[in-house]
Protein backbone atom coordinates (compact mmCIF):
# COMPACT_ATOMS: atom_id res chain seq x y z
CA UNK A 1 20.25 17.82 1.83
CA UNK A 2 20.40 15.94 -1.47
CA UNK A 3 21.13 12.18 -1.83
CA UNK A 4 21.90 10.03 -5.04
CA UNK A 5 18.42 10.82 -6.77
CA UNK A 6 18.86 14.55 -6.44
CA UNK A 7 16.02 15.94 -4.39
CA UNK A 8 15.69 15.54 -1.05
CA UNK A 9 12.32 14.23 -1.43
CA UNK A 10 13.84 10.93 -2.95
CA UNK A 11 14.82 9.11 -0.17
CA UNK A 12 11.07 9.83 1.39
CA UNK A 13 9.56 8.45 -1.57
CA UNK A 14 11.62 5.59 -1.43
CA UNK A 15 10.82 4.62 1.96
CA UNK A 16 7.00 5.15 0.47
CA UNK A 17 7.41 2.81 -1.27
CA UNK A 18 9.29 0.08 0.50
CA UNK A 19 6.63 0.61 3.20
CA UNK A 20 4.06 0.10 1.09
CA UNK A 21 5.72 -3.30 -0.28
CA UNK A 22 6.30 -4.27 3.25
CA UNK A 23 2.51 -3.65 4.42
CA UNK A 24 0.74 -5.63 1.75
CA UNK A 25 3.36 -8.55 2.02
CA UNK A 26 2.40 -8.27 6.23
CA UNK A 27 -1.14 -8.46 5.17
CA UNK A 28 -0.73 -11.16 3.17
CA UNK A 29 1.23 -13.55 5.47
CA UNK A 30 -0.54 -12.69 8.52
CA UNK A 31 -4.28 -13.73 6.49
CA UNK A 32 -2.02 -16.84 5.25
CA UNK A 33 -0.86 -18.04 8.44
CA UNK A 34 -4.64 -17.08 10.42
CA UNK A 35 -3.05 -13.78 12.73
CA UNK A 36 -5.82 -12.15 11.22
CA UNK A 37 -9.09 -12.30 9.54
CA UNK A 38 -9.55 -11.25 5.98
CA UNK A 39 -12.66 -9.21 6.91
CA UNK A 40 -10.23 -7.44 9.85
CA UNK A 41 -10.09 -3.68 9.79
CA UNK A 42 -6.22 -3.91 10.41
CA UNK A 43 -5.61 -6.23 7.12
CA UNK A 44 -7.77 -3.71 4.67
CA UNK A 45 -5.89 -0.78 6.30
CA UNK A 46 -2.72 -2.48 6.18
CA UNK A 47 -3.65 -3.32 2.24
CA UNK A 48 -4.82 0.11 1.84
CA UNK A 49 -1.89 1.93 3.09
CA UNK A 50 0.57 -0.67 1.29
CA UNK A 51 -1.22 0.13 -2.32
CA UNK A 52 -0.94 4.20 -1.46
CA UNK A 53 2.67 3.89 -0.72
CA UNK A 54 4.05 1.75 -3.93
CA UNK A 55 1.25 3.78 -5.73
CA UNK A 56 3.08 7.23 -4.72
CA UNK A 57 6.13 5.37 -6.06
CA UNK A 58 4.87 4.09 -9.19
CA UNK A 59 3.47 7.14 -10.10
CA UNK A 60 7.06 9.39 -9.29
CA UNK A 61 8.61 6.99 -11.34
CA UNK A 62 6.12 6.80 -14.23
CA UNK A 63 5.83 3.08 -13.73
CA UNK A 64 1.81 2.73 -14.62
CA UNK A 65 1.35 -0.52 -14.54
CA UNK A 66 1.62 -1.06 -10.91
CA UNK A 67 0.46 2.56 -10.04
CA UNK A 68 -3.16 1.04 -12.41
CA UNK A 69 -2.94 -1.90 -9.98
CA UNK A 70 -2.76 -0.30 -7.00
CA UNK A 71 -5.41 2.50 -7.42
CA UNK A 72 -7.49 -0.70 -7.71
CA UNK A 73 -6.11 -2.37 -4.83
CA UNK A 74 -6.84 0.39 -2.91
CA UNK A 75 -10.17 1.17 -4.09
CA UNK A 76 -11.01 -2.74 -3.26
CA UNK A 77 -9.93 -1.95 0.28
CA UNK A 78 -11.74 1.37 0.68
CA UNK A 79 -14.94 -0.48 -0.31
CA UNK A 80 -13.84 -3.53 2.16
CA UNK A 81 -13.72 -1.01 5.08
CA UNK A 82 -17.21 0.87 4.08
CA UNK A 83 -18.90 -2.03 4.32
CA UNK A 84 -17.59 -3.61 7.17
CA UNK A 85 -18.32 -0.02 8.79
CA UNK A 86 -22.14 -0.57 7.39
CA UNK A 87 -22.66 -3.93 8.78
């Protein structure tokens, strides 16, 4: 089953990536209107799992800038969640 891009994998990776654009915009606006915590398990994973997805897609596209920014980002929130796990 081949779409536009020409691998079947295509349209997965695309949906990688707009879930990963969706998650850290969630993350975002639920901090920013007080749903949840910054220090909340469920916003680092959210952040976490946003920065993995657009970081698959960045990197299948050779776009480095945002896959540099998001191997960061999610670094930042693997650190967030080991120490809220060693509290």
């Amino acid at each position: 089953m081949k779409n536009k891009g020409g691998s079947f994998f295509s349209g997965i990776d695309t949906l990688v990536g707009w879930y990963g654009m969706a998650a850290i915009l969630l993350a975002y606006a639920l901090v920013s209107f007080g749903t949840l915590k910054p220090d909340s398990l469920t916003y680092q994973l959210l952040n976490l799992s946003g920065a993995l997805g657009i970081l698959v897609i960045s990197l299948l596209k050779r776009a480095f800038q945002p896959a540099a920014l998001n191997i960061v980002w999610a670094i930042i929130a693997v650190v967030a969640v080991i120490f809220m796990f060693a509290k």
